[in-house]
Structure formats: structure tokens, C-alpha cells
N, C-alpha and C. Protein backbone atom coordinates (compact mmCIF):
# COMPACT_ATOMS: atom_id res chain seq x y z
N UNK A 1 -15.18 10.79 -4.13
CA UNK A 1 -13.92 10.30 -3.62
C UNK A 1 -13.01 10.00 -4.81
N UNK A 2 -11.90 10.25 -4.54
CA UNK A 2 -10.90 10.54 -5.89
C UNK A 2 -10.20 9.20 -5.65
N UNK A 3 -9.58 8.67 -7.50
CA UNK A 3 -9.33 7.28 -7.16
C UNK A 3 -8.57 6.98 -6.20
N UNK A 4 -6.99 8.08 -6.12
CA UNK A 4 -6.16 8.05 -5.10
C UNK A 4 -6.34 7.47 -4.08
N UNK A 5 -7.81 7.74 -3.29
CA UNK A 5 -7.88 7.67 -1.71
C UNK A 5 -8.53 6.08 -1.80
N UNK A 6 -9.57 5.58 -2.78
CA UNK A 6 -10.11 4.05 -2.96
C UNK A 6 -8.90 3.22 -3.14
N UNK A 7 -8.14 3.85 -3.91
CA UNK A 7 -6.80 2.59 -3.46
C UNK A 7 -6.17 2.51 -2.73
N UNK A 8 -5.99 3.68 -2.11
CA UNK A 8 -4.85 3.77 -1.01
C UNK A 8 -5.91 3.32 0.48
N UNK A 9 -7.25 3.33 0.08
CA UNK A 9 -7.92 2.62 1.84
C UNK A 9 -8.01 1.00 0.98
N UNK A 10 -8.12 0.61 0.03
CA UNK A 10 -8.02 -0.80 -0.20
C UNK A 10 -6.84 -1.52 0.12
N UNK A 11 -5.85 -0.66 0.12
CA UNK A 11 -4.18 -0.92 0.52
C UNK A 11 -4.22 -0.91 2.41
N UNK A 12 -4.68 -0.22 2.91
CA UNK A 12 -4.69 -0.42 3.83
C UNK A 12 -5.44 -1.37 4.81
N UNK A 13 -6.59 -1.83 4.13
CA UNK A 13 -7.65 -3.07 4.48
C UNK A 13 -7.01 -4.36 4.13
N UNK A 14 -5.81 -4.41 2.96
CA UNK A 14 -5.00 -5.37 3.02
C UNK A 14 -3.63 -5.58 3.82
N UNK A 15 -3.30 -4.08 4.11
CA UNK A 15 -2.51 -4.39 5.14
C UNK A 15 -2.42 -4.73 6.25
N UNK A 16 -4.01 -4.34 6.70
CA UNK A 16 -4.50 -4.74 8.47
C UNK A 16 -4.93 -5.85 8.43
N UNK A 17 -5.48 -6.50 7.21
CA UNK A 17 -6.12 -7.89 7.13
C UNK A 17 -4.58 -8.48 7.48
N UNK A 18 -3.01 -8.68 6.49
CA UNK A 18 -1.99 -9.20 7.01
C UNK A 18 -1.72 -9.26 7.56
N UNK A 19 -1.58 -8.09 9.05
CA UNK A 19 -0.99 -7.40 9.92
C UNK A 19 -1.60 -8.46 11.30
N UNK A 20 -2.87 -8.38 10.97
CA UNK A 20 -4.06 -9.36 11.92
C UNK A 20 -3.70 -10.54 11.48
N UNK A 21 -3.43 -11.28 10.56
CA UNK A 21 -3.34 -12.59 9.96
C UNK A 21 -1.89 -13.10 10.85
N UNK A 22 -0.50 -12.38 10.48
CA UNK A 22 0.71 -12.39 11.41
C UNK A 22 0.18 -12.26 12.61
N UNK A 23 -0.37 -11.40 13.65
CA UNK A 23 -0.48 -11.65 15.18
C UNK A 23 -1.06 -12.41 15.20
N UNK A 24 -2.35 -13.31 14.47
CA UNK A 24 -2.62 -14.56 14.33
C UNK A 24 -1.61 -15.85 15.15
N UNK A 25 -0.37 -15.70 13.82
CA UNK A 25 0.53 -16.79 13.59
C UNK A 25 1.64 -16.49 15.01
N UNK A 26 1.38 -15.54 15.83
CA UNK A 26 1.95 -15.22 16.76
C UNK A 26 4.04 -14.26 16.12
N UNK A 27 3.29 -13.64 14.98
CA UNK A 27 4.77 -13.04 14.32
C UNK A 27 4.79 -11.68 15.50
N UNK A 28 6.50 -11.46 15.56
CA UNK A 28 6.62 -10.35 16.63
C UNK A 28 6.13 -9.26 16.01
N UNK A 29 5.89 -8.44 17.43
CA UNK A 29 4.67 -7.19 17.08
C UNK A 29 6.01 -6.50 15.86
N UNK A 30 7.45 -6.63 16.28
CA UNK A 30 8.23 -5.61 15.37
C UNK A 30 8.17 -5.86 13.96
N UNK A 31 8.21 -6.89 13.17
CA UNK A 31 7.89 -7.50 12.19
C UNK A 31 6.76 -7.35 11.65
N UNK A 32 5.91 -7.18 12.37
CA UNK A 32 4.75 -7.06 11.87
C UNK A 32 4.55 -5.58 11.57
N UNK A 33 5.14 -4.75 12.35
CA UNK A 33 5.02 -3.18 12.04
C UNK A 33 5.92 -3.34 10.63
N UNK A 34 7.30 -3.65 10.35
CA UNK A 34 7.46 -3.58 9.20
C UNK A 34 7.55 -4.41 8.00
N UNK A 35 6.69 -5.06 7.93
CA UNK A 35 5.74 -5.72 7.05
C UNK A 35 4.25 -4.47 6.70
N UNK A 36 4.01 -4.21 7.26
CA UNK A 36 2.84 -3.26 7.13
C UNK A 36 3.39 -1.83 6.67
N UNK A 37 4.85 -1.56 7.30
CA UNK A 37 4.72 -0.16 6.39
C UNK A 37 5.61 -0.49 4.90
N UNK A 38 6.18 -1.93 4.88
CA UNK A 38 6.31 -2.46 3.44
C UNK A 38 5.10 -2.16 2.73
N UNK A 39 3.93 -2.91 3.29
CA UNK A 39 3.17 -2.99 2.16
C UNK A 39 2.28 -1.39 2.11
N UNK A 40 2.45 -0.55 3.14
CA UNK A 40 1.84 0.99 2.54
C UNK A 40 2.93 1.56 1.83
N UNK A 41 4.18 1.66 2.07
CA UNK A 41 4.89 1.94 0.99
C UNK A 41 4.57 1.69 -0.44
N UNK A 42 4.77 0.33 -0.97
CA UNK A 42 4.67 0.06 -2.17
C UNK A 42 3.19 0.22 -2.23
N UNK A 43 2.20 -0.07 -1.76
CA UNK A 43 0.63 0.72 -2.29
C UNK A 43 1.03 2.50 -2.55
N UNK A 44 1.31 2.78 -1.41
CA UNK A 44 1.29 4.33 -1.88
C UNK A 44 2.19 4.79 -3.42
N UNK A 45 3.30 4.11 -3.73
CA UNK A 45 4.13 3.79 -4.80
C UNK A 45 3.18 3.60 -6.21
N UNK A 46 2.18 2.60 -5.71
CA UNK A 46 1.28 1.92 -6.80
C UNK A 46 0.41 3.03 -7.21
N UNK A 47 -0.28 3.52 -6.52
CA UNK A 47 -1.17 4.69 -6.33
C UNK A 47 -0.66 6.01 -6.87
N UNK A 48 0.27 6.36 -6.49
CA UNK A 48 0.66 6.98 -7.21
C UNK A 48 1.37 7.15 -8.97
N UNK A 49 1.47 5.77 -9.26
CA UNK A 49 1.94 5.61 -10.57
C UNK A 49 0.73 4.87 -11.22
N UNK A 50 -0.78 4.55 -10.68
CA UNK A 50 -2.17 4.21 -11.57
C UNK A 50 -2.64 5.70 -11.89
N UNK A 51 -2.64 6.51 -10.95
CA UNK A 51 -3.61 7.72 -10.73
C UNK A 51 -3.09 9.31 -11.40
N UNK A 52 -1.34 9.00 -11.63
CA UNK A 52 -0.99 10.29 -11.88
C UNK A 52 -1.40 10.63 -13.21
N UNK A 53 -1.55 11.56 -13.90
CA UNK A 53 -1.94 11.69 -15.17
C UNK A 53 -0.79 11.38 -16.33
N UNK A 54 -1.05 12.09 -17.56
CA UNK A 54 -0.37 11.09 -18.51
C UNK A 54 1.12 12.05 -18.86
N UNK A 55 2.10 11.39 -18.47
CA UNK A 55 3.33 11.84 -18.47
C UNK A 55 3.84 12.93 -19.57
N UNK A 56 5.07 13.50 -19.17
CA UNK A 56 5.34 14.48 -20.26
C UNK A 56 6.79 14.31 -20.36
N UNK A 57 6.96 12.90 -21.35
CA UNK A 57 8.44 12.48 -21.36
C UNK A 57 9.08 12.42 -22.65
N UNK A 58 10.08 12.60 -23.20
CA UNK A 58 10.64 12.93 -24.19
C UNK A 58 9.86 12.52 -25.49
N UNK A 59 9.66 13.69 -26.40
CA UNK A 59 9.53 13.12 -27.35
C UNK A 59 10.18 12.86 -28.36
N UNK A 60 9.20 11.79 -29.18
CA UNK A 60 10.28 11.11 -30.25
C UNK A 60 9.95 11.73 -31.66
């Protein structure tokens, strides 16, 4: 399993853990949908900028 996919299902076990934590606290179901694709956004964001390889940016 490539790192990509271990972070991006750890991102998502934290987002359903929140997601469950808010219907908990009785937060509306709509809020709670975007709170959750907040936080897969910026995981997928994250994931993609731990995992990509090593850049090819100007040199000095």
C-alpha cells in the first residue's frame, strides 16, 4: 500500500471520527457534510504535498 492511500484513509478515520463527534453534539446534518469535505480537502492537499516526489524548481 503506497503512502498516498495510508494517509489519505487516516484522513478519513479522522474525518468520520468528527463527523460522528458533531451528530453527537446534535450539529446540522448540512454542516456537518461541510466540515467533512473541509477536512478531505485539506488531507487530500496534505497528501499530496508529503508524498509527491522531490520538486524540479528553479535553480540557483
Amino acid at each position: 500500500m503506497s503512502n498516498f492511500a495510508i494517509y489519505m484513509i487516516g484522513i478519513v478515520i479522522v474525518a468520520g471520527a468528527l463527523a460522528y463527534g458533531a451528530y453527537a453534539l446534535s450539529v446540522s446534518p448540512v454542516w456537518i457534510g461541510v466540515g467533512a469535505a473541509v477536512i478531505l480537502g485539506f488531507g487530500l492537499m496534505g497528501a499530496v504535498k508529503k508524498t509527491r516526489g522531490p520538486s524540479n524548481g528553479p535553480r540557483r
